[in-house]
N, C-alpha and C. Protein backbone atom coordinates (compact mmCIF):
# COMPACT_ATOMS: atom_id res chain seq x y z
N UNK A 1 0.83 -1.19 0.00
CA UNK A 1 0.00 0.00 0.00
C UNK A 1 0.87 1.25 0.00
N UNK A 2 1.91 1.49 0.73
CA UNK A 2 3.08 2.80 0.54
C UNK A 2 3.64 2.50 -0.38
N UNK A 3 4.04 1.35 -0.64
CA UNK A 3 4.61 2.02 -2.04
C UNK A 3 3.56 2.05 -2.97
N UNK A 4 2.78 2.11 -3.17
CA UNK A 4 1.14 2.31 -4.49
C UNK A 4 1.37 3.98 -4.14
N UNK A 5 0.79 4.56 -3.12
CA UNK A 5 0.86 5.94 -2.34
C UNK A 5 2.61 6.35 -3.32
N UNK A 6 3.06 6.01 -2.83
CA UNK A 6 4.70 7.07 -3.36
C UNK A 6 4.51 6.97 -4.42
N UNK A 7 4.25 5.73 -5.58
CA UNK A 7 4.33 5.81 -6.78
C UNK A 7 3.35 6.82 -7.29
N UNK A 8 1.85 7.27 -6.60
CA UNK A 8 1.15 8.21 -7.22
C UNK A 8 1.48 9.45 -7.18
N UNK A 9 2.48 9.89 -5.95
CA UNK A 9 3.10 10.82 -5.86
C UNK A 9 3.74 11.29 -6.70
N UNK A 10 5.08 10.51 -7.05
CA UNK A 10 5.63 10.66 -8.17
C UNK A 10 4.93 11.35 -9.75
N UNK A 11 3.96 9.86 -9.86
CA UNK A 11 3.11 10.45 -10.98
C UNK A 11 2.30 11.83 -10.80
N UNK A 12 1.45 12.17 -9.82
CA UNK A 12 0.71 13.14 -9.93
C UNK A 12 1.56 14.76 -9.27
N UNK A 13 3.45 14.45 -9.09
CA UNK A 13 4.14 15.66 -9.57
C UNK A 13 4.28 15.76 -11.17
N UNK A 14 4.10 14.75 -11.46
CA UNK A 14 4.77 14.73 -13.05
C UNK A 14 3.27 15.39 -14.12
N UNK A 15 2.70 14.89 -13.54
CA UNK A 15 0.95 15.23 -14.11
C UNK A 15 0.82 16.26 -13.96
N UNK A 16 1.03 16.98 -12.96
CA UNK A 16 0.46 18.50 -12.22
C UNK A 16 1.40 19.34 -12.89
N UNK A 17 2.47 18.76 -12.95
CA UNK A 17 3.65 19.92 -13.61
C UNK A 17 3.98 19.92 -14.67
N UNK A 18 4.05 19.14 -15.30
CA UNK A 18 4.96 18.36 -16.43
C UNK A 18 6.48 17.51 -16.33
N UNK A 19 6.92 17.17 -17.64
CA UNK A 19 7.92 16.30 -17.20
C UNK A 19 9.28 17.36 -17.24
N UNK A 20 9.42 18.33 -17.98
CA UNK A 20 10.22 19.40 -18.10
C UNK A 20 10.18 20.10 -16.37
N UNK A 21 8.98 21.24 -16.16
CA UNK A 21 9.16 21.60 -14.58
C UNK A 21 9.07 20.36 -13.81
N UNK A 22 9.06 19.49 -13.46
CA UNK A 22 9.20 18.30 -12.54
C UNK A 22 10.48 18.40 -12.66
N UNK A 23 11.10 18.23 -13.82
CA UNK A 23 12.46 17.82 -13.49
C UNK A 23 13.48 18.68 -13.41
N UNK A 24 13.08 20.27 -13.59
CA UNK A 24 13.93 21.37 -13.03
C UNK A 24 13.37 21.40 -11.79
N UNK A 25 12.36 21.28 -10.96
CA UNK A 25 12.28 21.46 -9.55
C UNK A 25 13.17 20.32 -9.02
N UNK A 26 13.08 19.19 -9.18
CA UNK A 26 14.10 18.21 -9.12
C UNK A 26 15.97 18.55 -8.88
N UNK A 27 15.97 19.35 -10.15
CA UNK A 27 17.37 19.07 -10.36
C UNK A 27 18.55 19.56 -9.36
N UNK A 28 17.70 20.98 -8.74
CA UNK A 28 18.84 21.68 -7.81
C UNK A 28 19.00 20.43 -6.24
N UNK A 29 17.75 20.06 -5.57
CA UNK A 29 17.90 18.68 -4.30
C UNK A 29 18.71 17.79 -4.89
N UNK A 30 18.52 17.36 -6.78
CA UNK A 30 19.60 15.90 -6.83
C UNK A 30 20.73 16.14 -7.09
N UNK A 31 21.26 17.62 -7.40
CA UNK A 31 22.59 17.73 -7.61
C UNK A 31 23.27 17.69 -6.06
N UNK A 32 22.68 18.56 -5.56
CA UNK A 32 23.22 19.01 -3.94
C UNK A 32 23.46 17.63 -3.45
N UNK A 33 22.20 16.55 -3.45
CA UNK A 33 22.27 15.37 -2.49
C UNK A 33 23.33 14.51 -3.62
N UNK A 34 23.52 14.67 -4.60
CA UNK A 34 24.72 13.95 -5.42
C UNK A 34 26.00 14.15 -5.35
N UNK A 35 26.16 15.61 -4.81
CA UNK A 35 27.44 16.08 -4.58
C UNK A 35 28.20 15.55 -3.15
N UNK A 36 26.70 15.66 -2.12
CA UNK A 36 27.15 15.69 -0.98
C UNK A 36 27.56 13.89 -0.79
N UNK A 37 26.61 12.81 -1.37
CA UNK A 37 26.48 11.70 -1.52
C UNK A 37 28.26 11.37 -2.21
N UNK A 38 28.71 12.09 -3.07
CA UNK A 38 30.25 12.01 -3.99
C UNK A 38 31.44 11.90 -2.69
N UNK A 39 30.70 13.10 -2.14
CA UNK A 39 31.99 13.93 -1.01
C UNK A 39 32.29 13.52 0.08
N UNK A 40 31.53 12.71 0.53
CA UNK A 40 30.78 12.80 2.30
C UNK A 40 30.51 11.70 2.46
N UNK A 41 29.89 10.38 1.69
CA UNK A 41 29.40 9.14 1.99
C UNK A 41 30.49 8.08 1.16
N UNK A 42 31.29 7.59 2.33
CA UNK A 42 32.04 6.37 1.77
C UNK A 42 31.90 5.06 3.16
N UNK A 43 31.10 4.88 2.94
CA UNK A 43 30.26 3.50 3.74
C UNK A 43 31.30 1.90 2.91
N UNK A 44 31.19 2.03 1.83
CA UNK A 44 32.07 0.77 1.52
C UNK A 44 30.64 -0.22 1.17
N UNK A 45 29.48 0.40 0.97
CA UNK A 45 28.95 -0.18 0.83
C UNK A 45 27.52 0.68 -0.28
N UNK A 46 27.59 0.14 -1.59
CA UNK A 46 26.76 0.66 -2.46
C UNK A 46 25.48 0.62 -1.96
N UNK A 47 24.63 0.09 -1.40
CA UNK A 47 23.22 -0.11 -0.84
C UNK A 47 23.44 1.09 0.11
N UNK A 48 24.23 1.30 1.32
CA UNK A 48 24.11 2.35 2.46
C UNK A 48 24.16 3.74 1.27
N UNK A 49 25.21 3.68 0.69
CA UNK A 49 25.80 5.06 0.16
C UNK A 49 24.31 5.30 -0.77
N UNK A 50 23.47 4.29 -1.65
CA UNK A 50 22.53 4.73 -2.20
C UNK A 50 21.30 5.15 -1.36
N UNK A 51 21.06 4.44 -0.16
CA UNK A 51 20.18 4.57 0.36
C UNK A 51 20.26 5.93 1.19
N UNK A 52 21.31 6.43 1.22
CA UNK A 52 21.71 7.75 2.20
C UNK A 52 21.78 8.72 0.98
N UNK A 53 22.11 8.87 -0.32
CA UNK A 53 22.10 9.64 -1.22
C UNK A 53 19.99 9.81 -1.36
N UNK A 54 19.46 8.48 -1.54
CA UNK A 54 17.90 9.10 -1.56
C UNK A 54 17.59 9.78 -0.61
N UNK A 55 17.72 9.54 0.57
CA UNK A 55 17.16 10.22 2.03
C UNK A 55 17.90 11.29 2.03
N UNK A 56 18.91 12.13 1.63
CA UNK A 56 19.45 13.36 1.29
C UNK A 56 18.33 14.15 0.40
N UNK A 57 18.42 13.31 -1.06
CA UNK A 57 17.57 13.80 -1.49
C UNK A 57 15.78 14.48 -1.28
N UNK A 58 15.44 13.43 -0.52
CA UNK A 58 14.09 13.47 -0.21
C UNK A 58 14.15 14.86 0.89
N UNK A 59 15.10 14.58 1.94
CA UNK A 59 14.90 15.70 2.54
C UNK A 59 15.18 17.46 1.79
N UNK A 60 16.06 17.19 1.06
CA UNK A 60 16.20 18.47 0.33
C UNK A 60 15.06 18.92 -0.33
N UNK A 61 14.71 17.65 -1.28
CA UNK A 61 13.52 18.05 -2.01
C UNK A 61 11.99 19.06 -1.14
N UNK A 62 11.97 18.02 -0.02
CA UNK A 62 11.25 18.52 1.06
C UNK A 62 11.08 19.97 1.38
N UNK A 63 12.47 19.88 2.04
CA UNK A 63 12.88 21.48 2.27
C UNK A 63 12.63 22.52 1.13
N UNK A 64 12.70 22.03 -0.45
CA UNK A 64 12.53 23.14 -0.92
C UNK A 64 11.37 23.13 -1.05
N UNK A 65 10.56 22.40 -1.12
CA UNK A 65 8.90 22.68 -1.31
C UNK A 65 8.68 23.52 -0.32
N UNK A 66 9.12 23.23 1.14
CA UNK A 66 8.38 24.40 2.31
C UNK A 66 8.92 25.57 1.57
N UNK A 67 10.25 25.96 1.08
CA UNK A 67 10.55 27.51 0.94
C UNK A 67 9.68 27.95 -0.65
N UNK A 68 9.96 27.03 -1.85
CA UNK A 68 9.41 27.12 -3.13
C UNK A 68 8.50 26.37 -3.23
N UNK A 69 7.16 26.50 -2.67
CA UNK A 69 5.98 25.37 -3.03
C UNK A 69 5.72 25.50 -4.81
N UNK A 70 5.33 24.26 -5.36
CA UNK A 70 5.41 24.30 -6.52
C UNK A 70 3.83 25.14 -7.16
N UNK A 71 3.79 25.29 -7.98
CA UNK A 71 2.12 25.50 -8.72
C UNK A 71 1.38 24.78 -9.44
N UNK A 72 0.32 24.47 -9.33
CA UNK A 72 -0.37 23.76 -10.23
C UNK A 72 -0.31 23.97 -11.39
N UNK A 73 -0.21 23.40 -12.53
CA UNK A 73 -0.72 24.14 -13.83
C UNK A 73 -1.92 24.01 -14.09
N UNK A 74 -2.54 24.78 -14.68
CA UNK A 74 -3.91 24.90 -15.28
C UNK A 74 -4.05 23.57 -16.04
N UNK A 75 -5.23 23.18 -16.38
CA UNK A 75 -5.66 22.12 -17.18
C UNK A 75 -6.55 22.61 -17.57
N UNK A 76 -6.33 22.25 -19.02
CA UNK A 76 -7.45 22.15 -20.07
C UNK A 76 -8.29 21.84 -21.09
């Protein structure tokens, strides 16, 4: 059932926005959490280092929605 829930998430940012703004709101959280994930995470272990690069991400992403909430687009 959570993951059904996250996957609609996903989809209904991609729906609401498009696939172009989805993936510039995207891009500034996955660079940051990619950089920091490059710099900062050497676990020795690809599963930790990926799983700590998403949860970077997610929280960034997070964070920027509270400061930049996104907009709906119109439908028509």
């Amino acid at each position: 059932m959570l993951h059904q829930l996250e996957g609609e998430r996903v989809f209904s940012l991609i729906k609401d926005l498009g696939v172009r703004v989805a993936t510039k709101q995207e891009a500034v959280p996955f660079l940051i959490a990619f950089a920091i994930a490059e710099f900062f995470f050497k676990f020795k272990s690809f599963a930790l280092e990926c799983l700590a690069f998403l949860a970077v991400w997610c929280v960034l992403s997070f964070l920027q929605s509270l400061v930049f909430p996104h907009r709906v687009r119109p439908t028509t």
